[in-house]
N, C-alpha and C. Protein backbone atom coordinates (compact mmCIF):
# COMPACT_ATOMS: atom_id res chain seq x y z
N UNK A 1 0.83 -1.19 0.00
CA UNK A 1 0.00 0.00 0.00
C UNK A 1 0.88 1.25 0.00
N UNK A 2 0.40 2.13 -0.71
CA UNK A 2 1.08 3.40 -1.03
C UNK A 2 0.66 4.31 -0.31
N UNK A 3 1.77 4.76 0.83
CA UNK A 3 1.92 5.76 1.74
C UNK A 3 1.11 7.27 0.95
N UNK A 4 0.13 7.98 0.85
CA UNK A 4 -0.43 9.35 0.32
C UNK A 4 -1.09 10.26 1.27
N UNK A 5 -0.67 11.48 0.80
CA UNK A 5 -1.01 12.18 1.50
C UNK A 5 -1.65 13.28 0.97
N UNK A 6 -2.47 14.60 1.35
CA UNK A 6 -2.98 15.39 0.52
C UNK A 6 -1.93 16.42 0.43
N UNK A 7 -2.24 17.44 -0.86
CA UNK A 7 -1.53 18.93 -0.36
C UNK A 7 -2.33 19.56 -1.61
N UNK A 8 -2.26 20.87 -0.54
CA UNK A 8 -3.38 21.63 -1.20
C UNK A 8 -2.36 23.10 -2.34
N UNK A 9 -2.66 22.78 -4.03
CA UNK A 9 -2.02 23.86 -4.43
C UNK A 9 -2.44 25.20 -3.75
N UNK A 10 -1.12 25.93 -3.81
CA UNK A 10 -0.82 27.13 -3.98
C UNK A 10 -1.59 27.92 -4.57
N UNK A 11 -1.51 27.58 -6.07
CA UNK A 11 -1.83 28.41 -6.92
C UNK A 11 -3.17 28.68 -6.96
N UNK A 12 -3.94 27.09 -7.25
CA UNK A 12 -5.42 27.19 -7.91
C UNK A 12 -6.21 26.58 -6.82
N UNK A 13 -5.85 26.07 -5.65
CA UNK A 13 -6.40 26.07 -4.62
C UNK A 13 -6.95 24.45 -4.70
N UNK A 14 -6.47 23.48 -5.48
CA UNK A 14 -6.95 22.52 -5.98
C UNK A 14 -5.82 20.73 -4.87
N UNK A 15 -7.17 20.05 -4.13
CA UNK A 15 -6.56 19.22 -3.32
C UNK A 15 -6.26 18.03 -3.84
N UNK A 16 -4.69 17.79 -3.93
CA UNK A 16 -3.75 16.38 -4.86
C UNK A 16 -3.37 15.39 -3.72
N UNK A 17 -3.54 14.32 -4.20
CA UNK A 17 -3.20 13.50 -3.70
C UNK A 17 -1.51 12.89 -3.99
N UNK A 18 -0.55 12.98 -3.42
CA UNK A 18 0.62 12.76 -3.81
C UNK A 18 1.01 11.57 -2.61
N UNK A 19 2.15 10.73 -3.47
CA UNK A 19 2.84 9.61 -2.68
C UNK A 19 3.68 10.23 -1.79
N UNK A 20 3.82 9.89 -0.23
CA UNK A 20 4.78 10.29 0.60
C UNK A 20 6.14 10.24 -0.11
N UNK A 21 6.68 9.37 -0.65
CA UNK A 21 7.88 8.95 -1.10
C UNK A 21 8.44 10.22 -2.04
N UNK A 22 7.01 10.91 -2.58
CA UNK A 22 7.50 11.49 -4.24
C UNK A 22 7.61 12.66 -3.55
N UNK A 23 7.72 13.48 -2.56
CA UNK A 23 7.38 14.73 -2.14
C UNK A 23 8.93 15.34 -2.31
N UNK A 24 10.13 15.19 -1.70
CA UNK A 24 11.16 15.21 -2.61
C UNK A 24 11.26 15.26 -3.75
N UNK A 25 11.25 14.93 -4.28
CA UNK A 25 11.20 15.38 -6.36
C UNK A 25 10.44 15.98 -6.82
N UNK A 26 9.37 17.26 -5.87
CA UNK A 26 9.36 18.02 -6.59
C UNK A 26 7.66 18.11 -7.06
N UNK A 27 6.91 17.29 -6.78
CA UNK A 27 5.64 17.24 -6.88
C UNK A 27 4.49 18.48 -7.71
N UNK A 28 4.23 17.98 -9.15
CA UNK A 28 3.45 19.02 -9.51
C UNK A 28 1.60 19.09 -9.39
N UNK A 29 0.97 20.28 -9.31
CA UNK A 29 -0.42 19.92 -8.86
C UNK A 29 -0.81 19.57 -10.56
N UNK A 30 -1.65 18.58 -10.19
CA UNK A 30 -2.70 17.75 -11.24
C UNK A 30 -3.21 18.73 -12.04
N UNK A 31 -3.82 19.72 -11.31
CA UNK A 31 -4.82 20.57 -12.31
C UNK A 31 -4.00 21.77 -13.29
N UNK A 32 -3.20 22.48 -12.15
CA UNK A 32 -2.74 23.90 -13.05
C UNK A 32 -1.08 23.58 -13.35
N UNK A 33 -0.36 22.26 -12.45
CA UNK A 33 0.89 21.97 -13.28
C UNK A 33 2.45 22.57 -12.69
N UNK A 34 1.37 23.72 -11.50
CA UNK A 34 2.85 24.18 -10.40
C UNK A 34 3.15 23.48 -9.58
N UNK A 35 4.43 23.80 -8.77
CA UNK A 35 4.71 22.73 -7.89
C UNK A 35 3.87 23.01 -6.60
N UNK A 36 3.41 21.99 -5.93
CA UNK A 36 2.98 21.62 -4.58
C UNK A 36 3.54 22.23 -3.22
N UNK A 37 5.08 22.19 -3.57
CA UNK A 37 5.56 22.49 -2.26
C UNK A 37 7.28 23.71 -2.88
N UNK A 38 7.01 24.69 -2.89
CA UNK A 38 7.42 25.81 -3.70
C UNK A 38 8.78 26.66 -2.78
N UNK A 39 8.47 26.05 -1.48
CA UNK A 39 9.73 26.50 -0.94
C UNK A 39 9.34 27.74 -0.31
N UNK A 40 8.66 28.67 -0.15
CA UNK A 40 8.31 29.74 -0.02
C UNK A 40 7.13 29.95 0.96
N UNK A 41 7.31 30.91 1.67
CA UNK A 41 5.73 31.57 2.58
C UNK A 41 5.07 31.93 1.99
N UNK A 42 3.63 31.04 2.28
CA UNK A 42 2.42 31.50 1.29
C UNK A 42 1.22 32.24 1.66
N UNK A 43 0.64 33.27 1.09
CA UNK A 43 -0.34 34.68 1.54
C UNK A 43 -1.79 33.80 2.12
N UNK A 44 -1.99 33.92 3.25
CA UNK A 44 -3.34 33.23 3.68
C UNK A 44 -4.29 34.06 3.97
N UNK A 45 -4.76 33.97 3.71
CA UNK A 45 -6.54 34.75 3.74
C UNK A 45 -7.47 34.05 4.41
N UNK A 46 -8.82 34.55 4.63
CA UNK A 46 -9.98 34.61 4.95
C UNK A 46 -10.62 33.37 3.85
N UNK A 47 -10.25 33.60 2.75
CA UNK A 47 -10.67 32.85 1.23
C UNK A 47 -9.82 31.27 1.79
N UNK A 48 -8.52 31.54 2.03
CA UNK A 48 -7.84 29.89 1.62
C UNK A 48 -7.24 29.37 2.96
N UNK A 49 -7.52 30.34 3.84
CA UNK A 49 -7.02 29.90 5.07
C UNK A 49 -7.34 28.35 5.53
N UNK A 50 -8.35 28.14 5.60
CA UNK A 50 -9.34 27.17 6.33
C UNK A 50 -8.95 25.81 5.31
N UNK A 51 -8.80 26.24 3.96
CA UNK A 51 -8.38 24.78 3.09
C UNK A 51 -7.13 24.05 3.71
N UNK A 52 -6.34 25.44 3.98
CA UNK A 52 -4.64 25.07 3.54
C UNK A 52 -4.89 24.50 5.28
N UNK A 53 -4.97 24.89 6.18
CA UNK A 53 -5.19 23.93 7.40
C UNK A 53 -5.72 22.68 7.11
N UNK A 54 -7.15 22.53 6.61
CA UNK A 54 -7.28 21.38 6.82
C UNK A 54 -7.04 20.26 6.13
N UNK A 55 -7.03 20.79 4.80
CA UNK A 55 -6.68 19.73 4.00
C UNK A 55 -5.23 19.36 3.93
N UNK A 56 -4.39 20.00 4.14
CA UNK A 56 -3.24 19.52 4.10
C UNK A 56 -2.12 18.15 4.79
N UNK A 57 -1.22 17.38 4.21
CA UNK A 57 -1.29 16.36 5.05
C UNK A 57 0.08 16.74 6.04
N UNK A 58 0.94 17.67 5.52
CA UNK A 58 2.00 17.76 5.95
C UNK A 58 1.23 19.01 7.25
N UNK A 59 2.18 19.55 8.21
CA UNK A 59 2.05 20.42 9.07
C UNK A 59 2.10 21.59 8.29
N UNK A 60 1.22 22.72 9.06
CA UNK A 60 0.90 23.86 8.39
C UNK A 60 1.84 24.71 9.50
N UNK A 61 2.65 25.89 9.57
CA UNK A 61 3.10 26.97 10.39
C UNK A 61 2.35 28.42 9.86
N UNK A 62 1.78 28.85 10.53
CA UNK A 62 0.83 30.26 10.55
C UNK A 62 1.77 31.02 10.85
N UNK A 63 2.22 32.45 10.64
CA UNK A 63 3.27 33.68 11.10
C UNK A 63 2.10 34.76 11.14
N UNK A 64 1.22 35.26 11.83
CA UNK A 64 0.50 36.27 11.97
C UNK A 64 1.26 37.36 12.53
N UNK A 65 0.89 38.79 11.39
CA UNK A 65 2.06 39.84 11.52
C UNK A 65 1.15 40.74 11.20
N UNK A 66 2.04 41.85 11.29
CA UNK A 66 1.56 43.19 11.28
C UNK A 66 2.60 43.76 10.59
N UNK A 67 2.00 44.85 9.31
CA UNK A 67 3.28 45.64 8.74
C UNK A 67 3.47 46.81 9.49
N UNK A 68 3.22 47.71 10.35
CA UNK A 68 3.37 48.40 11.53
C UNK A 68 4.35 47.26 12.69
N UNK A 69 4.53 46.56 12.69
CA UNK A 69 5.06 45.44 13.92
C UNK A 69 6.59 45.26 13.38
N UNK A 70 7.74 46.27 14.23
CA UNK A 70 9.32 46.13 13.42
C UNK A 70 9.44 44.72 14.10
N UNK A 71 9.15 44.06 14.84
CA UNK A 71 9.44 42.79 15.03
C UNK A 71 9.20 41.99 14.00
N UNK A 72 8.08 41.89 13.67
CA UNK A 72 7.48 41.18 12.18
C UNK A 72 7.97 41.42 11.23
N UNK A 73 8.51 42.49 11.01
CA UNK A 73 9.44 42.90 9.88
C UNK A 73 10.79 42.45 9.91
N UNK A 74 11.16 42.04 11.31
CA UNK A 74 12.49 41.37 11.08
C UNK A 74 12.80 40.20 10.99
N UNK A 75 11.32 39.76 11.25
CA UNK A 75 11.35 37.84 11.55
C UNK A 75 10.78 37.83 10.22
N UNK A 76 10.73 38.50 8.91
CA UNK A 76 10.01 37.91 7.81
C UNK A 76 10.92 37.50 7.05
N UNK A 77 12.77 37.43 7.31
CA UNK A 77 13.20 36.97 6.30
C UNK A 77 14.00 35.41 7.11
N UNK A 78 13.78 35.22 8.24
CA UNK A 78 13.69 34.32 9.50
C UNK A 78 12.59 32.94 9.01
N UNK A 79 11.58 34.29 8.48
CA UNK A 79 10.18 32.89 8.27
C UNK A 79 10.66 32.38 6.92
N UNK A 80 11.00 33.19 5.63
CA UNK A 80 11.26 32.87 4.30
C UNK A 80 12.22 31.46 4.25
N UNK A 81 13.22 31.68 5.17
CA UNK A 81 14.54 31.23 5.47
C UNK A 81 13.83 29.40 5.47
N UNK A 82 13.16 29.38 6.77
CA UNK A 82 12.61 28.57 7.36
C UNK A 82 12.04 28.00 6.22
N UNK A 83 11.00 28.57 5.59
CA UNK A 83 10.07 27.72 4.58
C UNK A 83 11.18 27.58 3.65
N UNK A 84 11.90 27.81 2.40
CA UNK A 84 12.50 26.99 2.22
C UNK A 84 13.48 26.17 2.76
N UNK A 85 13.78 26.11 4.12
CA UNK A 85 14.66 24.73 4.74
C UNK A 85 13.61 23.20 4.72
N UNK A 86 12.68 23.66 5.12
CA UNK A 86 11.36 23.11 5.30
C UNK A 86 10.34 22.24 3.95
N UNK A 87 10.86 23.16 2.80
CA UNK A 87 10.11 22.97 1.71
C UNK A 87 9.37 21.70 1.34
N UNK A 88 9.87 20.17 1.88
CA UNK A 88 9.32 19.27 2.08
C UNK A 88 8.51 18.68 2.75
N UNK A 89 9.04 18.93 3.83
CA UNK A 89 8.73 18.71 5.40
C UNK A 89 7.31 19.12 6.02
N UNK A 90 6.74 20.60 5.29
CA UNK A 90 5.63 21.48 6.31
C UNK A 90 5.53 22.38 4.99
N UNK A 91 4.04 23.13 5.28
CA UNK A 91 4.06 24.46 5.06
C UNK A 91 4.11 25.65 5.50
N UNK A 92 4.34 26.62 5.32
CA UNK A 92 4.62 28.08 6.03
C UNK A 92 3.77 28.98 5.27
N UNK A 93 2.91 29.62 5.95
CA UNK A 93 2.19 30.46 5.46
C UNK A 93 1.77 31.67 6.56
N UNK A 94 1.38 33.24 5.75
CA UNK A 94 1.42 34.01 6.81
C UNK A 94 -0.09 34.67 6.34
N UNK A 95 -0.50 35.30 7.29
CA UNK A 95 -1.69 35.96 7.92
C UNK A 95 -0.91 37.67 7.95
N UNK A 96 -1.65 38.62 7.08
CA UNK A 96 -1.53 40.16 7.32
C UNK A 96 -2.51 40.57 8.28
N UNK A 97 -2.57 40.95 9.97
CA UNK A 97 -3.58 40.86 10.71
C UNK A 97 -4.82 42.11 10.39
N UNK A 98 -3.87 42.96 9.74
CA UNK A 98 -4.65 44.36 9.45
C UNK A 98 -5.59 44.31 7.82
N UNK A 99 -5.33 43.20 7.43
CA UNK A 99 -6.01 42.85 6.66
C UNK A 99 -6.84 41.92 6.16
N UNK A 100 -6.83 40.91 7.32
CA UNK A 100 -7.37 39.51 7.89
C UNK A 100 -7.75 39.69 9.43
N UNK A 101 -8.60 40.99 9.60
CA UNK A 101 -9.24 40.67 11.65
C UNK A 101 -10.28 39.22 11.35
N UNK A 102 -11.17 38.82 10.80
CA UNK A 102 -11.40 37.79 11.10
C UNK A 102 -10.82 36.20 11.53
N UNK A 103 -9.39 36.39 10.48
CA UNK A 103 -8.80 35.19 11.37
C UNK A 103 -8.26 35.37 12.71
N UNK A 104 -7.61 37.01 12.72
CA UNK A 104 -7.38 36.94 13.85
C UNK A 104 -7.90 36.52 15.31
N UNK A 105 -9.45 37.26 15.29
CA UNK A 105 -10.41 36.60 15.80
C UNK A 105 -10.62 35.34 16.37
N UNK A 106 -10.74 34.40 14.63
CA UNK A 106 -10.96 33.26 15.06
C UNK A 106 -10.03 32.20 15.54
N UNK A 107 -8.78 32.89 15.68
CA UNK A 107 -7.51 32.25 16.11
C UNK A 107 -6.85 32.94 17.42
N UNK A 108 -8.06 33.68 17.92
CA UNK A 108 -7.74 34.59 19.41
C UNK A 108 -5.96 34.88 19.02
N UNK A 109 -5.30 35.44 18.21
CA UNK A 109 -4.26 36.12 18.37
C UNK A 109 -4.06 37.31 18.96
N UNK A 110 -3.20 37.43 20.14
CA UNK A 110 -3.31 38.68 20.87
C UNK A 110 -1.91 39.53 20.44
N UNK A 111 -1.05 38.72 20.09
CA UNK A 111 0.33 39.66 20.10
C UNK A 111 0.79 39.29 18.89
N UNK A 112 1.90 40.25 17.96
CA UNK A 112 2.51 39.97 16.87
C UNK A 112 3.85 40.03 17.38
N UNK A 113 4.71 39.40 16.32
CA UNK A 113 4.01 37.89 15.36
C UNK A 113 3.29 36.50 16.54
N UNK A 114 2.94 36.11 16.25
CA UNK A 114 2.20 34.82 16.74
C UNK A 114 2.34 33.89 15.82
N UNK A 115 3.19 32.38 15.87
CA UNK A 115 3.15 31.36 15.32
C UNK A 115 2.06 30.14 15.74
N UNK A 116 1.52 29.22 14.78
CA UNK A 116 0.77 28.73 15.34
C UNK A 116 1.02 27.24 14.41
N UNK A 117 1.29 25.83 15.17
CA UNK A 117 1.52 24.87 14.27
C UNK A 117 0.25 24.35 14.11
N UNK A 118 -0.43 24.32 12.56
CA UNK A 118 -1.20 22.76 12.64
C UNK A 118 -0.69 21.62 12.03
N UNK A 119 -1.86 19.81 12.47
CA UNK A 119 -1.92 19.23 11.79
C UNK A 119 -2.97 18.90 11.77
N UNK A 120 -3.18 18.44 10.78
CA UNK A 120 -4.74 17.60 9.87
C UNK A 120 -5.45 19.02 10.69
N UNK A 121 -5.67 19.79 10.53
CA UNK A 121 -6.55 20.80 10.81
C UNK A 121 -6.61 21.10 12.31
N UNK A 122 -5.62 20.53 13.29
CA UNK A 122 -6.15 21.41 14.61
C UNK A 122 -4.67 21.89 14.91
N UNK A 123 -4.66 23.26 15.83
CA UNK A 123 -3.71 23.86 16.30
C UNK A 123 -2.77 22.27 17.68
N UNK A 124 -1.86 22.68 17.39
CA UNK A 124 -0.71 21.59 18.36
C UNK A 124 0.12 22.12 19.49
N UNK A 125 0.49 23.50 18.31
CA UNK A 125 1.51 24.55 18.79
C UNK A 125 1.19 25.88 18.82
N UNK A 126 1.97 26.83 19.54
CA UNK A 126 1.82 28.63 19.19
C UNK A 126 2.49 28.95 20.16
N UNK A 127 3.42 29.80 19.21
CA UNK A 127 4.37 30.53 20.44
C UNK A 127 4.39 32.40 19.59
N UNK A 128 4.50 32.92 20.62
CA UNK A 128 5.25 34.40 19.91
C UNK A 128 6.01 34.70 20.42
N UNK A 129 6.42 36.03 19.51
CA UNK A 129 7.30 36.42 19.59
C UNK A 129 8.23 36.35 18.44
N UNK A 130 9.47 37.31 17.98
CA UNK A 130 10.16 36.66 16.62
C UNK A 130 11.52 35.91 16.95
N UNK A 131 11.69 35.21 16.72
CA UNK A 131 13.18 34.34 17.16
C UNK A 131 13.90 33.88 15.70
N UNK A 132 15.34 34.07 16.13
CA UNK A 132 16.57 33.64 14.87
C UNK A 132 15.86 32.07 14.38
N UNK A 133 16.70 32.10 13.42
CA UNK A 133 16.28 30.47 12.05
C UNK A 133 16.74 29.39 13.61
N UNK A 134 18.09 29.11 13.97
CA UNK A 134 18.05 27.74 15.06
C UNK A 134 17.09 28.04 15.68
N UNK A 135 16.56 28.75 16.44
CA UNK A 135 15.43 28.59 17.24
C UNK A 135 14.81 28.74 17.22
N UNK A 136 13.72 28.89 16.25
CA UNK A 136 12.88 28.82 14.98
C UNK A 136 12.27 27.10 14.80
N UNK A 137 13.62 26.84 14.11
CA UNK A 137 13.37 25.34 13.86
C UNK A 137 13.52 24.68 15.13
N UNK A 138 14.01 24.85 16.32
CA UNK A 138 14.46 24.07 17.15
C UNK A 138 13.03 23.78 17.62
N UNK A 139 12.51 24.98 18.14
CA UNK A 139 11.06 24.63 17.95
C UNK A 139 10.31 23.48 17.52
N UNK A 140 10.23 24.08 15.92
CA UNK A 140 9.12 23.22 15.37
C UNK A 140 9.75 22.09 15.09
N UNK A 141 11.13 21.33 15.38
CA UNK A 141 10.95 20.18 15.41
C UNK A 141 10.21 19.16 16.36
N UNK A 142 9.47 20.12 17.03
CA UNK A 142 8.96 19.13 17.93
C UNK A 142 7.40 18.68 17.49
N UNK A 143 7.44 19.29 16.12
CA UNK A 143 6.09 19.17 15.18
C UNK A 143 6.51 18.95 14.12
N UNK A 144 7.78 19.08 13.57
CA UNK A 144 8.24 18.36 11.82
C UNK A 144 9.26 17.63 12.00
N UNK A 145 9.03 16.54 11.18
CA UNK A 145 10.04 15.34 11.02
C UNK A 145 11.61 16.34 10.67
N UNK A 146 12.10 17.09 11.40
CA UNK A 146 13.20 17.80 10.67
C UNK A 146 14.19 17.33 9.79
């Protein structure tokens, strides 16, 4: 039996079923043909928030920020860093709070930045505050196969 898992494109918002094994090489989505797992922090909204949590099979990392927040501004090339170390492993995606209060809301975030790990759709983890790439990951290895 073949180890699969879901992941939800990027692009077109469309949920693939891919072999655990193949996620390394690079995995393209079925429908629009980009890759799956792109290396990069991806823009979450109100619109795709709720997919990319739940459907996803790998762990999701939330960075809820503020462009007023110089902390957030210094941990954004901290988070970039991270998602591609990660690029296999998890996704990284961020929340603009001043332009997303409803997730904030629905994710009671009180302070920026605020990290928050899921899997299969429920929160595990959340810490704030902005911290360097080792302790960053040191972290979330206690939620990704590092």
């Amino acid at each position: 039996m073949v180890d699969n898992i879901q992941l939800v494109c990027i692009n077109c918002q469309t949920v693939n079923r891919v072999a655990r094994a193949r996620l390394s090489g690079g995995p393209l989505c079925g429908k629009c043909k980009q890759p799956l797992l792109p290396g990069r922090v991806v823009e979450l909204t109100n619109t795709n928030c709720a997919k990319f949590i739940s459907k996803n099979g790998l762990p999701v990392v939330v960075n809820f920020w503020a462009s007023w927040c110089g902390h957030c501004r210094n941990f954004e090339p901290v988070f970039a860093a991270a998602a591609a170390e990660l690029q296999y492993k998890a996704f990284l995606g961020r929340v603009e709070t001043e332009e997303e209060p409803e997730l904030v809301r629905r994710f009671s975030v009180m302070s920026m930045p605020t990290h928050i790990v899921f899997r299969q759709g429920r929160e595990v983890a959340r810490q704030s505050g902005a911290m360097q790439l080792p302790r960053l990951l040191q972290w979330l290895e206690q939620f990704i196969e590092i």
